[in-house]
PDB file of N, CA and C in Angstrom:
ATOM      1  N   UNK A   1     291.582 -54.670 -58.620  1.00  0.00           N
ATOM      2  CA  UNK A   1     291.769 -54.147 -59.964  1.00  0.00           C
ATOM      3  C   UNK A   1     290.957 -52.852 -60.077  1.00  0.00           C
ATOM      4  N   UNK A   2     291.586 -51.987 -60.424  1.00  0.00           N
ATOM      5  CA  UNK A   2     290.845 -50.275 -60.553  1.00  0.00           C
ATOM      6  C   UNK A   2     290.215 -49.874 -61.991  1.00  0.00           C
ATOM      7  N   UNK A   3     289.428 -49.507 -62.512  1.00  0.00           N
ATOM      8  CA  UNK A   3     288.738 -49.217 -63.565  1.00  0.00           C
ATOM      9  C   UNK A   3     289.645 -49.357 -64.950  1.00  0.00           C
ATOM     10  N   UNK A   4     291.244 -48.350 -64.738  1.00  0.00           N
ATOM     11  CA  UNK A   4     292.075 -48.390 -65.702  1.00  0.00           C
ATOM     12  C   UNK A   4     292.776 -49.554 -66.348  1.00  0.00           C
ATOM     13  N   UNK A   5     293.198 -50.092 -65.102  1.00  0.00           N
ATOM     14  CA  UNK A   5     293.722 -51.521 -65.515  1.00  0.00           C
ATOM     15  C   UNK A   5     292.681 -52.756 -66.367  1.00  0.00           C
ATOM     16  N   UNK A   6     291.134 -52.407 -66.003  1.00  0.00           N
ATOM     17  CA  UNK A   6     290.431 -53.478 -66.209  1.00  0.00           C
ATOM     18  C   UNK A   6     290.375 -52.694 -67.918  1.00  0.00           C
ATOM     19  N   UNK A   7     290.429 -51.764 -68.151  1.00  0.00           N
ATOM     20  CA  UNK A   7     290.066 -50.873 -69.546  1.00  0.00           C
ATOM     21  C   UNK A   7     291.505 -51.142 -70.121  1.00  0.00           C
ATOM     22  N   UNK A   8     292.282 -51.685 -69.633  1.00  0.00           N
ATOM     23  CA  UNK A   8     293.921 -51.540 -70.146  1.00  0.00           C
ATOM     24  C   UNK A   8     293.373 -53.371 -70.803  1.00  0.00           C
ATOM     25  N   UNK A   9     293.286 -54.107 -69.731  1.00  0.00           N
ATOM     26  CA  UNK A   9     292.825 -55.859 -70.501  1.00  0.00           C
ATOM     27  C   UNK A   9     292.094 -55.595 -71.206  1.00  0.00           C
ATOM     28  N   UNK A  10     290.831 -55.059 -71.438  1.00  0.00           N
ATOM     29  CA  UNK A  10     290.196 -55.088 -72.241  1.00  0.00           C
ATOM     30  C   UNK A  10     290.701 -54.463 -74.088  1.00  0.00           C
ATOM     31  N   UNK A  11     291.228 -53.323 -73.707  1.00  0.00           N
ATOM     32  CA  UNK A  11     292.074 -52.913 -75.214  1.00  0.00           C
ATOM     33  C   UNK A  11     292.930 -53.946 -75.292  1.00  0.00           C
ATOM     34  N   UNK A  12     293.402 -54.571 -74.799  1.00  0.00           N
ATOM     35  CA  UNK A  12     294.570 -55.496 -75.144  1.00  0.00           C
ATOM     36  C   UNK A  12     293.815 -56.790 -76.286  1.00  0.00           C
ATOM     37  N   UNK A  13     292.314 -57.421 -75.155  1.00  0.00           N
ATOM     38  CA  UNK A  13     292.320 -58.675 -76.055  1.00  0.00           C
ATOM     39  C   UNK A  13     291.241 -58.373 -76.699  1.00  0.00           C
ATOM     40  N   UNK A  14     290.339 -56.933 -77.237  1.00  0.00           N
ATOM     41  CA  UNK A  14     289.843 -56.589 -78.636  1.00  0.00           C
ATOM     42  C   UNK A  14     290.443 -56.578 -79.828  1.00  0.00           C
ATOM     43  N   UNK A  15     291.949 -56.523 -79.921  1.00  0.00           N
ATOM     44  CA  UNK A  15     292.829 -57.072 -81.414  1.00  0.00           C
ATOM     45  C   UNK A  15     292.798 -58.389 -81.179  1.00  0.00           C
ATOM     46  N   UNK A  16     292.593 -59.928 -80.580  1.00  0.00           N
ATOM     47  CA  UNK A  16     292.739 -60.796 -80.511  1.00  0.00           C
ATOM     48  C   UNK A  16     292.060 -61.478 -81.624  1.00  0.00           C
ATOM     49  N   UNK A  17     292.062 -62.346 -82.697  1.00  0.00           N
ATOM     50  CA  UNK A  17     291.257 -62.942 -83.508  1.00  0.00           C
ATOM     51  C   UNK A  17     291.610 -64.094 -83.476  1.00  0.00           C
ATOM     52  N   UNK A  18     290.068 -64.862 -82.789  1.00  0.00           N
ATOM     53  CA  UNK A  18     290.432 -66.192 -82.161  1.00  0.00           C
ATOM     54  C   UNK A  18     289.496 -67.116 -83.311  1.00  0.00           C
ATOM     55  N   UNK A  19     289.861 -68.555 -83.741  1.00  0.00           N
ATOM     56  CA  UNK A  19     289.974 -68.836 -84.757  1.00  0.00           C
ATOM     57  C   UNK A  19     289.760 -70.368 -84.457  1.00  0.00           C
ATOM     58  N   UNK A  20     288.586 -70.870 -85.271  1.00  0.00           N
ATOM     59  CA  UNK A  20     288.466 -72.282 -85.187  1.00  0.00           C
ATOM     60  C   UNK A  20     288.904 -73.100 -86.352  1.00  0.00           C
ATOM     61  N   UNK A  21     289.689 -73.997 -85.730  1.00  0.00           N
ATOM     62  CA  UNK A  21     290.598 -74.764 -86.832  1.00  0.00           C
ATOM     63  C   UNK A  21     290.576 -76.199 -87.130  1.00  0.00           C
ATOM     64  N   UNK A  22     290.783 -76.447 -88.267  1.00  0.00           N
ATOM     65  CA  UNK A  22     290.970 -77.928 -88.772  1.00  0.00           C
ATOM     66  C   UNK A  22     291.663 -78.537 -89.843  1.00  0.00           C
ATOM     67  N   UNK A  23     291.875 -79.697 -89.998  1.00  0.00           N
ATOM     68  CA  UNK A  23     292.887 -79.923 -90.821  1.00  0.00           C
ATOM     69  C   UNK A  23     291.879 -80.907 -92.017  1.00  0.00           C
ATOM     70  N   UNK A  24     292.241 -80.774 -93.548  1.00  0.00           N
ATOM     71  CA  UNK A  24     291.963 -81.403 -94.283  1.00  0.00           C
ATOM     72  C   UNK A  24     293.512 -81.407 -95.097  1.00  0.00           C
ATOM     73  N   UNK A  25     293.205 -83.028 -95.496  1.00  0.00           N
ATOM     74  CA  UNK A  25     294.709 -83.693 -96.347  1.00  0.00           C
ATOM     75  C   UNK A  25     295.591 -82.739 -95.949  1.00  0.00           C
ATOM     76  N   UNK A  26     295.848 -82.983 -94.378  1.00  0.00           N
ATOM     77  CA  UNK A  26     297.311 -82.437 -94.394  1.00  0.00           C
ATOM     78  C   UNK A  26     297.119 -80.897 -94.537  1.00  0.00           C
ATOM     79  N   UNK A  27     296.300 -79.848 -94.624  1.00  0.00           N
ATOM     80  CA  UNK A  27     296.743 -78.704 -94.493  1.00  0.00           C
ATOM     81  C   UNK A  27     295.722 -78.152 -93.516  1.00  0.00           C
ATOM     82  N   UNK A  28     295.989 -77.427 -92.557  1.00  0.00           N
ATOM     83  CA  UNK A  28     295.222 -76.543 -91.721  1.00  0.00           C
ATOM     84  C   UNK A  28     294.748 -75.098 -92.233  1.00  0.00           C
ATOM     85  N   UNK A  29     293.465 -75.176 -91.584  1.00  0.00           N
ATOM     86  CA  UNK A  29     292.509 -73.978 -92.097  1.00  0.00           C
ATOM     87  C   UNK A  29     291.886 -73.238 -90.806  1.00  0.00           C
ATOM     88  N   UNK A  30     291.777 -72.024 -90.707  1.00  0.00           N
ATOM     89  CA  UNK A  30     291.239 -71.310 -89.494  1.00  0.00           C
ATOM     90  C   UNK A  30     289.591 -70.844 -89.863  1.00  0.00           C
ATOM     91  N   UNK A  31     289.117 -70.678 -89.438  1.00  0.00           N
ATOM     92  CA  UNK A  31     287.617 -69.964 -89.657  1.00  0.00           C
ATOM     93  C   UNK A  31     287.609 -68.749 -88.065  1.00  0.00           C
ATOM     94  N   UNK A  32     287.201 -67.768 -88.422  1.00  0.00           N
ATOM     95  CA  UNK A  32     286.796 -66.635 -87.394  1.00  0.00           C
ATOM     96  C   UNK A  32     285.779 -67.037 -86.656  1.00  0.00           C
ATOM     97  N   UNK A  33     285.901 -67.788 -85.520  1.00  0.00           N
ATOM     98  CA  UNK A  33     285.216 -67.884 -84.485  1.00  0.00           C
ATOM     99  C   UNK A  33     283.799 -67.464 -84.203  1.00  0.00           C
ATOM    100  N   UNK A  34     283.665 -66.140 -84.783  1.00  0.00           N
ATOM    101  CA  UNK A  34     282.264 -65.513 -84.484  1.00  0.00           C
ATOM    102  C   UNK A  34     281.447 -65.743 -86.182  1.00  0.00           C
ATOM    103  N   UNK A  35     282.148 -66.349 -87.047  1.00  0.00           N
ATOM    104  CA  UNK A  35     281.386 -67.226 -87.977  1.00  0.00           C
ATOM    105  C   UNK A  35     280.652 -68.685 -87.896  1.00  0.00           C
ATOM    106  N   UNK A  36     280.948 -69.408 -86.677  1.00  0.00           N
ATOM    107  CA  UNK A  36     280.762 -70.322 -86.303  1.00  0.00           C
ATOM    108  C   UNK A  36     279.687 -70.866 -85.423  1.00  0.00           C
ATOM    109  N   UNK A  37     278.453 -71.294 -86.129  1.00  0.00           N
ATOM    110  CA  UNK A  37     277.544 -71.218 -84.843  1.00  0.00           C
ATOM    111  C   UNK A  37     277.271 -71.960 -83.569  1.00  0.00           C
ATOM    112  N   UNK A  38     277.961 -72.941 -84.503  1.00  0.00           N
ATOM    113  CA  UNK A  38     277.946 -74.340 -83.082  1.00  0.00           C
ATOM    114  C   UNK A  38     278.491 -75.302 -83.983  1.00  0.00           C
ATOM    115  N   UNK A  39     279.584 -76.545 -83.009  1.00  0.00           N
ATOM    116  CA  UNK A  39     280.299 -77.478 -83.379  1.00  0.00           C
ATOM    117  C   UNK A  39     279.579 -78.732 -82.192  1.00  0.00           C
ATOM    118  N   UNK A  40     278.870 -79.646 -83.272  1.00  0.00           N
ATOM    119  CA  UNK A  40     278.302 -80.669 -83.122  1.00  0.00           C
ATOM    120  C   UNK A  40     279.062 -82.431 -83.298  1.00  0.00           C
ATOM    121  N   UNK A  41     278.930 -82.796 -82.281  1.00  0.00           N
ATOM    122  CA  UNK A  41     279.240 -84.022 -82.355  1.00  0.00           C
ATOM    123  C   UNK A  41     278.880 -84.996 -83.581  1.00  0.00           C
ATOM    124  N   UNK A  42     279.282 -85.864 -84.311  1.00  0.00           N
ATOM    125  CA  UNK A  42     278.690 -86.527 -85.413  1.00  0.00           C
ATOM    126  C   UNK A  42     277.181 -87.590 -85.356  1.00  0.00           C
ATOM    127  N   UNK A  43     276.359 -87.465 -86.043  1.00  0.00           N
ATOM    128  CA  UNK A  43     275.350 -88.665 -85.976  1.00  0.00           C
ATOM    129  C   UNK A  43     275.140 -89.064 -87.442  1.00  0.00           C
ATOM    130  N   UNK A  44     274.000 -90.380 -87.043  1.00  0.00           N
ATOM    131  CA  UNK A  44     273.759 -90.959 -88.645  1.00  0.00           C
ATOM    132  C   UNK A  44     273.294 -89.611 -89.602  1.00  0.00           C
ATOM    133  N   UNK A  45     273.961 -90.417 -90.418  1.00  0.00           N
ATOM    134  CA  UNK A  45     273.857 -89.494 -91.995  1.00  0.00           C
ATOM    135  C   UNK A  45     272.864 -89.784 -92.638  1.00  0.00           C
ATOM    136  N   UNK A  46     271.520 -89.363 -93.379  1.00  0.00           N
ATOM    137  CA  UNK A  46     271.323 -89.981 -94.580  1.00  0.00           C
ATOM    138  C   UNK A  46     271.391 -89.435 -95.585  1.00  0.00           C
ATOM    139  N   UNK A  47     271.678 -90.828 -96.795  1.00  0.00           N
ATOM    140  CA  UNK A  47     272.397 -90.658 -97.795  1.00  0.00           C
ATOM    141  C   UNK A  47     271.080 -89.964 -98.671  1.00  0.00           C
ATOM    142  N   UNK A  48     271.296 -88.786 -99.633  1.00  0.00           N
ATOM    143  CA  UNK A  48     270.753 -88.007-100.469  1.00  0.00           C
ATOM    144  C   UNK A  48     270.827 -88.823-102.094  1.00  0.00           C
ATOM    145  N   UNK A  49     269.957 -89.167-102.629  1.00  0.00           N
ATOM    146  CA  UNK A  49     270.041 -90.107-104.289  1.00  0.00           C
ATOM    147  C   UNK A  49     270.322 -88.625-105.250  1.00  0.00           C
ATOM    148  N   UNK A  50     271.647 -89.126-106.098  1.00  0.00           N
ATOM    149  CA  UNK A  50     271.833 -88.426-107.061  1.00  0.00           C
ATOM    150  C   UNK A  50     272.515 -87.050-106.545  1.00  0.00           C
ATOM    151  N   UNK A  51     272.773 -87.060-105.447  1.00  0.00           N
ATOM    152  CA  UNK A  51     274.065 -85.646-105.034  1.00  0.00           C
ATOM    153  C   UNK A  51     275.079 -86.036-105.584  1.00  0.00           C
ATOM    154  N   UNK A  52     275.979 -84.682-105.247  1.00  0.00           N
ATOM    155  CA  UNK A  52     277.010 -85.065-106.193  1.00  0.00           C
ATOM    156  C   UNK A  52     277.930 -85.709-105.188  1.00  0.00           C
ATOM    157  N   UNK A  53     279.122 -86.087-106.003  1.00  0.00           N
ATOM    158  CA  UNK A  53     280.122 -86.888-104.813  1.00  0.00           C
ATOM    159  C   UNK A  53     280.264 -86.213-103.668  1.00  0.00           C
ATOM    160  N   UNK A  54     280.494 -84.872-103.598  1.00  0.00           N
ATOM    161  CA  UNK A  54     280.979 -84.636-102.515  1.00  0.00           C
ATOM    162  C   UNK A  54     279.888 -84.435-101.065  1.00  0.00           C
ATOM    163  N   UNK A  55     279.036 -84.802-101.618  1.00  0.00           N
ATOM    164  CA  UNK A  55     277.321 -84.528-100.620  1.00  0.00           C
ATOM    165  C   UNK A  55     277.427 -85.835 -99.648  1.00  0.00           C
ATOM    166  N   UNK A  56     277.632 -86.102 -98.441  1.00  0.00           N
ATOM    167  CA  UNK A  56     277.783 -87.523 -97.892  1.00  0.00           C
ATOM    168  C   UNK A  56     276.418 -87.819 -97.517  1.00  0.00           C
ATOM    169  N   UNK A  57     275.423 -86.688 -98.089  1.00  0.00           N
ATOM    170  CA  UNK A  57     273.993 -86.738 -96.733  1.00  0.00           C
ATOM    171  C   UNK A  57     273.927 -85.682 -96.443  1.00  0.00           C
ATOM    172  N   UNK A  58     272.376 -85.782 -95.134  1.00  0.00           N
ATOM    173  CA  UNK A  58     271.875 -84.722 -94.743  1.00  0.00           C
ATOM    174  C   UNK A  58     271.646 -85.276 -93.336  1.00  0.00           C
ATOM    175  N   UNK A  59     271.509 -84.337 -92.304  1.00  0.00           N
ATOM    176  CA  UNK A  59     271.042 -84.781 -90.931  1.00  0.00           C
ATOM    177  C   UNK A  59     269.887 -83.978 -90.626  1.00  0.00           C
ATOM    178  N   UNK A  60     269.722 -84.460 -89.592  1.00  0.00           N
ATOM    179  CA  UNK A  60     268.204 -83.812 -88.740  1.00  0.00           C
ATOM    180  C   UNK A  60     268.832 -83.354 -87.434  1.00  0.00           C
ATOM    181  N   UNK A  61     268.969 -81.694 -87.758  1.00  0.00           N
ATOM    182  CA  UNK A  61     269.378 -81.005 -86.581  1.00  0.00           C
ATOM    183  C   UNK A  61     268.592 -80.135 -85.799  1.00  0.00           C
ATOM    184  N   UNK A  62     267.846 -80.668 -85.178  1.00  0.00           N
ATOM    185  CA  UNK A  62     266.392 -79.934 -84.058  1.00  0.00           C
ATOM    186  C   UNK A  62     265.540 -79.574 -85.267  1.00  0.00           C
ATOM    187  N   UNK A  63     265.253 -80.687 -85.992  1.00  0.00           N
ATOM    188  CA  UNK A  63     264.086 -80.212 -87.078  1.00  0.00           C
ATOM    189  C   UNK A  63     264.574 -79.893 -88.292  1.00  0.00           C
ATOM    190  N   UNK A  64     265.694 -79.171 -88.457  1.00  0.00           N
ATOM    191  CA  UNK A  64     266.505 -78.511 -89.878  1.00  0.00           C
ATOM    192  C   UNK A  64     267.307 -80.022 -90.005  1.00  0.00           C
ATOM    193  N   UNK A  65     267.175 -79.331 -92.173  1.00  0.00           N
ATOM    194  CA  UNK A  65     267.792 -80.462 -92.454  1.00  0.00           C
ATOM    195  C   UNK A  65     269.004 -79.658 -92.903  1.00  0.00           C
ATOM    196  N   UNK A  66     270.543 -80.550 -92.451  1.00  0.00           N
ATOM    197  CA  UNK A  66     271.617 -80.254 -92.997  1.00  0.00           C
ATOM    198  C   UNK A  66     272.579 -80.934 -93.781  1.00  0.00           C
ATOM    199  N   UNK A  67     272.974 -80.321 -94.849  1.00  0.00           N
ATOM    200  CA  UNK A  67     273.521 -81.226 -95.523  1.00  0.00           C
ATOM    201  C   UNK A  67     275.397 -81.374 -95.147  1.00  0.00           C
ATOM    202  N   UNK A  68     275.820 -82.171 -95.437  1.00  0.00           N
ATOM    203  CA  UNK A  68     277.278 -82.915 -94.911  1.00  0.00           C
ATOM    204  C   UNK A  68     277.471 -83.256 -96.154  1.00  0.00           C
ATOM    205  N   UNK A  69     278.929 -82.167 -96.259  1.00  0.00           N
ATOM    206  CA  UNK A  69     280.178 -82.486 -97.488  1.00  0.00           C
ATOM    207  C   UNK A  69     281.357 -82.959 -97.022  1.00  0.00           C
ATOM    208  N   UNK A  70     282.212 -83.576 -97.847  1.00  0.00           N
ATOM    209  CA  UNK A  70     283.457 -84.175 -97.611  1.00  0.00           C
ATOM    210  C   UNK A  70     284.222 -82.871 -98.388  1.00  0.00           C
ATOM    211  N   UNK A  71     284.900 -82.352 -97.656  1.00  0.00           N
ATOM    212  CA  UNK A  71     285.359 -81.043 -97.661  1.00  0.00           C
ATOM    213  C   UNK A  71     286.434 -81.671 -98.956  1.00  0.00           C
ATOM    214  N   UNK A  72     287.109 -82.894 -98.541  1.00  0.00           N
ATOM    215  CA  UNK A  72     288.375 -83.638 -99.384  1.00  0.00           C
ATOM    216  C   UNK A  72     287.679 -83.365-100.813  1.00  0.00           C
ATOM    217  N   UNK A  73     286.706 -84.203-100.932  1.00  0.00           N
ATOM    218  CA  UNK A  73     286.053 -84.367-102.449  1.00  0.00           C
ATOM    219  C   UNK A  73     285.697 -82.950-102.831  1.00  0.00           C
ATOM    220  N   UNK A  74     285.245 -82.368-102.166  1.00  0.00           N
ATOM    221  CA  UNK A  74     284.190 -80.819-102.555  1.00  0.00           C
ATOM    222  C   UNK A  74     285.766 -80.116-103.447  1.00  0.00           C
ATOM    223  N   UNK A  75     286.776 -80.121-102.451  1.00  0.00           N
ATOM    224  CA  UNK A  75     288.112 -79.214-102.797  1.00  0.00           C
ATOM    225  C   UNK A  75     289.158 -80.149-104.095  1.00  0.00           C
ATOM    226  N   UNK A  76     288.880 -81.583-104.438  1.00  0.00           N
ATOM    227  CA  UNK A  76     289.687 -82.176-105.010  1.00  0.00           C
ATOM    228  C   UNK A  76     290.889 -82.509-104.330  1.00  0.00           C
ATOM    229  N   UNK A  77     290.438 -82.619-102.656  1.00  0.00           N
ATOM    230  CA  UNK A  77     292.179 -83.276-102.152  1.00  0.00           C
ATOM    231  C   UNK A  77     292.446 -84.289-102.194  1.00  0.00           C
ATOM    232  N   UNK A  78     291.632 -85.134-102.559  1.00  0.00           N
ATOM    233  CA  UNK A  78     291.518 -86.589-102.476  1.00  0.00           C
ATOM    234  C   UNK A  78     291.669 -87.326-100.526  1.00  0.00           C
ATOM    235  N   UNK A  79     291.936 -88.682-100.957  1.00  0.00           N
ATOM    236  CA  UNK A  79     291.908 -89.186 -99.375  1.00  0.00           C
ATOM    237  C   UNK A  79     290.802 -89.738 -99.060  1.00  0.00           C
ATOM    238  N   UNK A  80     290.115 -89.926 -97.867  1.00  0.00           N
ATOM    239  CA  UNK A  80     288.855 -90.547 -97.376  1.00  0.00           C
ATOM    240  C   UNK A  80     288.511 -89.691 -96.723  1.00  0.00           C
ATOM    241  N   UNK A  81     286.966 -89.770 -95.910  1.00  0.00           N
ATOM    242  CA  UNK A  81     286.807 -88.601 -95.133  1.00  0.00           C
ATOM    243  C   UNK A  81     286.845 -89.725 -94.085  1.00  0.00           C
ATOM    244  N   UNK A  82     286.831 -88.722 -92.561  1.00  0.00           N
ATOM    245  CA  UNK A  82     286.875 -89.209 -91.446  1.00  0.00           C
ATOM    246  C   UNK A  82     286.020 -90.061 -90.879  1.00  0.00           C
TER     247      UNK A  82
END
């Protein structure tokens, strides 16, 4: 491969916008990839007193605490969460 060709792939997949996706009640949603800092496997939750419905908890992620919404409830789609 000669300098041009490798500069020819490269302009090609800089318009590419690659996109992390998921589905809630039935409709799919994309997020921009380079918004995304990391996708974590699930662990215990604990439950937060007096959040609102859509708050399921908070976890302990390397020290930070994060909180976990049910995207369903937060948006009014109804359903269960996963």
């Amino acid at each position: 491969m000669n300098d041009n060709t490798a500069r020819a792939r490269t302009d090609e997949t800089e318009g590419l916008l690659q996109l992390v996706t998921f589905t809630i009640a039935n409709e799919e949603f994309g997020l921009d990839i380079l918004l995304v800092q990391e996708i974590i496997r699930i662990m215990d939750i604990t439950k937060v007193p007096r959040a609102p419905e859509f708050v399921e908890g908070v976890i302990n992620l390397r020290g930070k605490v994060i909180p976990i919404m049910d995207l369903r409830r937060r948006f009014g789609l109804g359903g269960q969460g996963a």
